[in-house]
N, C-alpha and C. Protein backbone atom coordinates (compact mmCIF):
# COMPACT_ATOMS: atom_id res chain seq x y z
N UNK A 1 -5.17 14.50 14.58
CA UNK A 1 -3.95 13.71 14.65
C UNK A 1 -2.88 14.29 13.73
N UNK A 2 -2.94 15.46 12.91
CA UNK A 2 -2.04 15.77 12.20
C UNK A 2 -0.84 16.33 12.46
N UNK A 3 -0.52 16.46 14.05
CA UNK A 3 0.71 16.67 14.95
C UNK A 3 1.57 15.23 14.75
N UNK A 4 0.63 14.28 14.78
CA UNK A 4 1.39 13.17 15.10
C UNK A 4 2.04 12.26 13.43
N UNK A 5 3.45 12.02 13.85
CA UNK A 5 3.51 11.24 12.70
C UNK A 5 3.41 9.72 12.94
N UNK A 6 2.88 9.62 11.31
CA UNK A 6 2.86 8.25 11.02
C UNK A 6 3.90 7.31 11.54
N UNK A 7 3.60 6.01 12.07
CA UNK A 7 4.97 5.46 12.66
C UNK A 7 5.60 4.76 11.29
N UNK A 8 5.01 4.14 10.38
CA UNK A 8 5.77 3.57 8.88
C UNK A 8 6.23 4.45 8.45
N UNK A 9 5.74 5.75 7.98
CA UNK A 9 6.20 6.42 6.76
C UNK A 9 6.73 7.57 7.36
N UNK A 10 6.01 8.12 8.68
CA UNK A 10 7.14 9.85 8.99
C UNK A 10 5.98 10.89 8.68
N UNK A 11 4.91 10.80 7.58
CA UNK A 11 3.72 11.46 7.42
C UNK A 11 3.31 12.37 8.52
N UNK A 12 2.66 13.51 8.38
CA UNK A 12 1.39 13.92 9.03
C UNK A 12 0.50 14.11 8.23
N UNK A 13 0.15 13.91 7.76
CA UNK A 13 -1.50 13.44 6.77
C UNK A 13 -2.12 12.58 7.60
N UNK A 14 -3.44 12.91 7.82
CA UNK A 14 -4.10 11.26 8.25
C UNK A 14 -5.51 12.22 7.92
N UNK A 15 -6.49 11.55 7.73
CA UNK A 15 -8.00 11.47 7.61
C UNK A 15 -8.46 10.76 8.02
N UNK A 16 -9.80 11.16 9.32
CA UNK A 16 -10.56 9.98 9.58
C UNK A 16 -11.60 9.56 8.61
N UNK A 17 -11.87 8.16 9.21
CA UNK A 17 -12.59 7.41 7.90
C UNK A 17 -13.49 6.10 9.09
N UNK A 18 -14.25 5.43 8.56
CA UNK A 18 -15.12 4.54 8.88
C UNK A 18 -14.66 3.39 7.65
N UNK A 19 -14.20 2.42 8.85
CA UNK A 19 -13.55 1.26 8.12
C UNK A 19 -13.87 -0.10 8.60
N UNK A 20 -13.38 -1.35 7.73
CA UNK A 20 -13.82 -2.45 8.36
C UNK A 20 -12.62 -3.14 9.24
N UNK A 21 -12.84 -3.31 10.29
CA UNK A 21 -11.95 -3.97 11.21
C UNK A 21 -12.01 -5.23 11.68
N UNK A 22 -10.93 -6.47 11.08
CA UNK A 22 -11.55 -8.20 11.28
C UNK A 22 -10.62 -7.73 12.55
N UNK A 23 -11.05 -8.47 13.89
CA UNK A 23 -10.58 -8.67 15.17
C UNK A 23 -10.86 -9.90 15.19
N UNK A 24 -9.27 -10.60 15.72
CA UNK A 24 -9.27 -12.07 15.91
C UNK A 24 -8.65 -12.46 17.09
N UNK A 25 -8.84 -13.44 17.76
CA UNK A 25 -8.51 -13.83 19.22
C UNK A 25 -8.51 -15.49 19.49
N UNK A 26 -7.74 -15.87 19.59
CA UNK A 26 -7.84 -17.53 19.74
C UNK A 26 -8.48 -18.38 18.72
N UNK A 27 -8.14 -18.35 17.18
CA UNK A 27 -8.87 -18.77 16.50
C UNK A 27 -10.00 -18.47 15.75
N UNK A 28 -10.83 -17.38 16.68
CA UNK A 28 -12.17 -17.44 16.06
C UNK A 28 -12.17 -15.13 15.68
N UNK A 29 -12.86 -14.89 14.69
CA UNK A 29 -12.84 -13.63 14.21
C UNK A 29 -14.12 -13.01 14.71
N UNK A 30 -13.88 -12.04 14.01
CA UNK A 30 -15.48 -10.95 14.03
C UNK A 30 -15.08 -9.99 13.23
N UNK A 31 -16.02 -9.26 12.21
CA UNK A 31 -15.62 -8.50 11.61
C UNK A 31 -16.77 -7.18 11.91
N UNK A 32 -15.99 -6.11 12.22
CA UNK A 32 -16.67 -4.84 12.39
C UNK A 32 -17.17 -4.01 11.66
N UNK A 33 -18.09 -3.24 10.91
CA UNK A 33 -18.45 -2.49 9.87
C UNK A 33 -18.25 -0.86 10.86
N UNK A 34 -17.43 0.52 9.91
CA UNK A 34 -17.60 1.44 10.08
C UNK A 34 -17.15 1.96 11.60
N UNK A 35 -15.93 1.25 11.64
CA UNK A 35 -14.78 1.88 12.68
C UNK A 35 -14.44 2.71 12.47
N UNK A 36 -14.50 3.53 13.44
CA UNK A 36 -13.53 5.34 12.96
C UNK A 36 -12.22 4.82 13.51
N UNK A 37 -11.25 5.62 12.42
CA UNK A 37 -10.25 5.46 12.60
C UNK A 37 -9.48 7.05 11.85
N UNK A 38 -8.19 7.00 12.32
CA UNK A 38 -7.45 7.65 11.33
C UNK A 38 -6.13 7.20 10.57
N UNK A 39 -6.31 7.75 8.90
CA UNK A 39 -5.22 6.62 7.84
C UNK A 39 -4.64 7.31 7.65
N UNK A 40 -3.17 7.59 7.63
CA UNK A 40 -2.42 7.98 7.21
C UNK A 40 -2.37 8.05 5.46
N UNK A 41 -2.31 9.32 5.18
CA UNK A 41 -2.76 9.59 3.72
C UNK A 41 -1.72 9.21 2.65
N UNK A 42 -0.35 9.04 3.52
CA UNK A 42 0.41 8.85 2.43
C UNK A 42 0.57 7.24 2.51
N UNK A 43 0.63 5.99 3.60
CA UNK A 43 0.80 4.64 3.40
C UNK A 43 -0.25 4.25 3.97
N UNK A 44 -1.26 4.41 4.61
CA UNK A 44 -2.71 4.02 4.63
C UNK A 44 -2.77 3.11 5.81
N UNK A 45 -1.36 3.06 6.53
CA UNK A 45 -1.53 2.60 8.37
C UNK A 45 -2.60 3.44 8.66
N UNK A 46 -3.86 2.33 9.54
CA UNK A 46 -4.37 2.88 10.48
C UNK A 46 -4.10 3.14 11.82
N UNK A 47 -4.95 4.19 12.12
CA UNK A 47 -4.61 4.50 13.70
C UNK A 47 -5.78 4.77 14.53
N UNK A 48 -6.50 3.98 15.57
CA UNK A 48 -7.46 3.56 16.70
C UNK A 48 -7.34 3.82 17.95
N UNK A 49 -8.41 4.80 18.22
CA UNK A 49 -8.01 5.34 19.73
C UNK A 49 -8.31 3.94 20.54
N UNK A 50 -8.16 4.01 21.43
CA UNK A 50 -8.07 3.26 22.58
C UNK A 50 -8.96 2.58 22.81
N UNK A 51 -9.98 3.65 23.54
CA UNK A 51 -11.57 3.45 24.14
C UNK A 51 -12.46 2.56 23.09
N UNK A 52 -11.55 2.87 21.47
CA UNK A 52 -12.51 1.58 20.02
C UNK A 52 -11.95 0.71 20.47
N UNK A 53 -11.19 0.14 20.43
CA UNK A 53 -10.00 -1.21 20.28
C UNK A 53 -10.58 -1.52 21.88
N UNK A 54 -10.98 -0.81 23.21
CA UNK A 54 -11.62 -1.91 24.09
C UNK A 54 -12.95 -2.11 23.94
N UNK A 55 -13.82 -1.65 23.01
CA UNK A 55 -15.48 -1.79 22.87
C UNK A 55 -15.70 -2.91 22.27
N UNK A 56 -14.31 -2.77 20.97
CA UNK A 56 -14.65 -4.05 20.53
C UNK A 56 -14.07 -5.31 20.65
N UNK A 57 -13.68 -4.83 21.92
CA UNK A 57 -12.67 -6.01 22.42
C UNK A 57 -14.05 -6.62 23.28
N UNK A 58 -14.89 -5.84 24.24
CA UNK A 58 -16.57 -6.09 25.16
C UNK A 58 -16.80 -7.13 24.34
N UNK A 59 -17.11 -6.03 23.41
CA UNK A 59 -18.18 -6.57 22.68
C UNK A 59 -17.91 -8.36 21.56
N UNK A 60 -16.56 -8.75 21.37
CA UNK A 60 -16.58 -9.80 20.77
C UNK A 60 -16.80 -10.48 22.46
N UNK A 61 -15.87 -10.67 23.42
CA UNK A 61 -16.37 -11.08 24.19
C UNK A 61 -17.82 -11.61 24.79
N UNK A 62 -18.49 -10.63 24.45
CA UNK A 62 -19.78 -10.40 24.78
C UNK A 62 -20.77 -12.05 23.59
N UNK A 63 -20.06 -11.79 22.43
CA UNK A 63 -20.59 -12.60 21.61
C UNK A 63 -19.78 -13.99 21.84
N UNK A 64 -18.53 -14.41 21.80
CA UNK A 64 -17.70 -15.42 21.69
C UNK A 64 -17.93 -15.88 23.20
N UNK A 65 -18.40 -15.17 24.46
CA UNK A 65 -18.19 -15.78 25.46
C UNK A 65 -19.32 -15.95 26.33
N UNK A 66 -20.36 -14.82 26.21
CA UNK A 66 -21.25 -14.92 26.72
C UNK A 66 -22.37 -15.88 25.83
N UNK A 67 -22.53 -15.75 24.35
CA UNK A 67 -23.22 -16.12 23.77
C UNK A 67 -24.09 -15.03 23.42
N UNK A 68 -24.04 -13.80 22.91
CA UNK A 68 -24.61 -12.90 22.72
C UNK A 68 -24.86 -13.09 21.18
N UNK A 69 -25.79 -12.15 20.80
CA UNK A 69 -26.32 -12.75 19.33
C UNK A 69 -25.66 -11.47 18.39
N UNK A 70 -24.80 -11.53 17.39
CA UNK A 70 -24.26 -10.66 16.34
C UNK A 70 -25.70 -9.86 15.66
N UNK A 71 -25.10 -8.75 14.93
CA UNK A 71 -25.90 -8.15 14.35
C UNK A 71 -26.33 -8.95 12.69
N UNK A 72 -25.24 -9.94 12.94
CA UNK A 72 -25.21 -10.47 11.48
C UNK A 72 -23.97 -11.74 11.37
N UNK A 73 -23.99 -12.36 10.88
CA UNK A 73 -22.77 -13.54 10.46
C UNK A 73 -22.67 -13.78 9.05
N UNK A 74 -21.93 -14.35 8.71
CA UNK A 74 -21.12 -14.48 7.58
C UNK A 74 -20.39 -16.05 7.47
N UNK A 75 -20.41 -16.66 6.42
CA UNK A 75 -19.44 -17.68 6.13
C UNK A 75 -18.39 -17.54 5.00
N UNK A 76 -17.15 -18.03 5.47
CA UNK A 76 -15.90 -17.49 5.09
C UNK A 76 -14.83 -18.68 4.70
N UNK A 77 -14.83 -19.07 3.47
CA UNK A 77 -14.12 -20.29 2.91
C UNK A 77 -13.04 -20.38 3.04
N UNK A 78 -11.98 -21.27 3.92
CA UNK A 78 -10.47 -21.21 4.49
C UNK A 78 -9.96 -22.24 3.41
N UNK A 79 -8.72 -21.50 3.06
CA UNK A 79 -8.26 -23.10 2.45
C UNK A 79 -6.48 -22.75 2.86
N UNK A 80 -5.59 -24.09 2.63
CA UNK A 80 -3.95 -23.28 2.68
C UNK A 80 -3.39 -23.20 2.25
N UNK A 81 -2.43 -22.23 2.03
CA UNK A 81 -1.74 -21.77 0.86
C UNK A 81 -0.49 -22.85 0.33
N UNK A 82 -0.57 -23.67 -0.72
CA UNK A 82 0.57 -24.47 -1.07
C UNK A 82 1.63 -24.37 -2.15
């Protein structure tokens, strides 16, 4: 990706990396461990090919709609900001 610039900063720096990605949709989340992605080295926008951003688009589906079982869950304390 180092042809392409960064759309915030103008950069061509980027490094791929394995990152965590929360994907949220109508309320309810999922959080992904060890997304490849590539970060722009100088403001740290990520950037996600395509074909990721629809797997894990399946795949929450798969869990939020079908009832498929996560590799793991988590509880996550909401409160609002006053």
């Amino acid at each position: 990706m180092s042809e392409t610039l960064c759309h915030v900063c103008g950069s061509t720096d980027f490094e791929g990396r394995l990152v965590e990605y929360i994907y949220r949709r109508r309320g309810s989340y999922w959080v992904v461990r060890d997304v490849p992605c590539e970060v722009c080295l100088h403001c740290g926008e990520r950037y996600y090919a395509g074909p990721v951003l629809l797997q894990i688009e399946h795949r929450f589906q798969e869990i939020y709609e079908q009832h498929a079982k996560p590799q793991s869950a988590i509880e996550v304390p909401v409160e609002v900001y006053a």
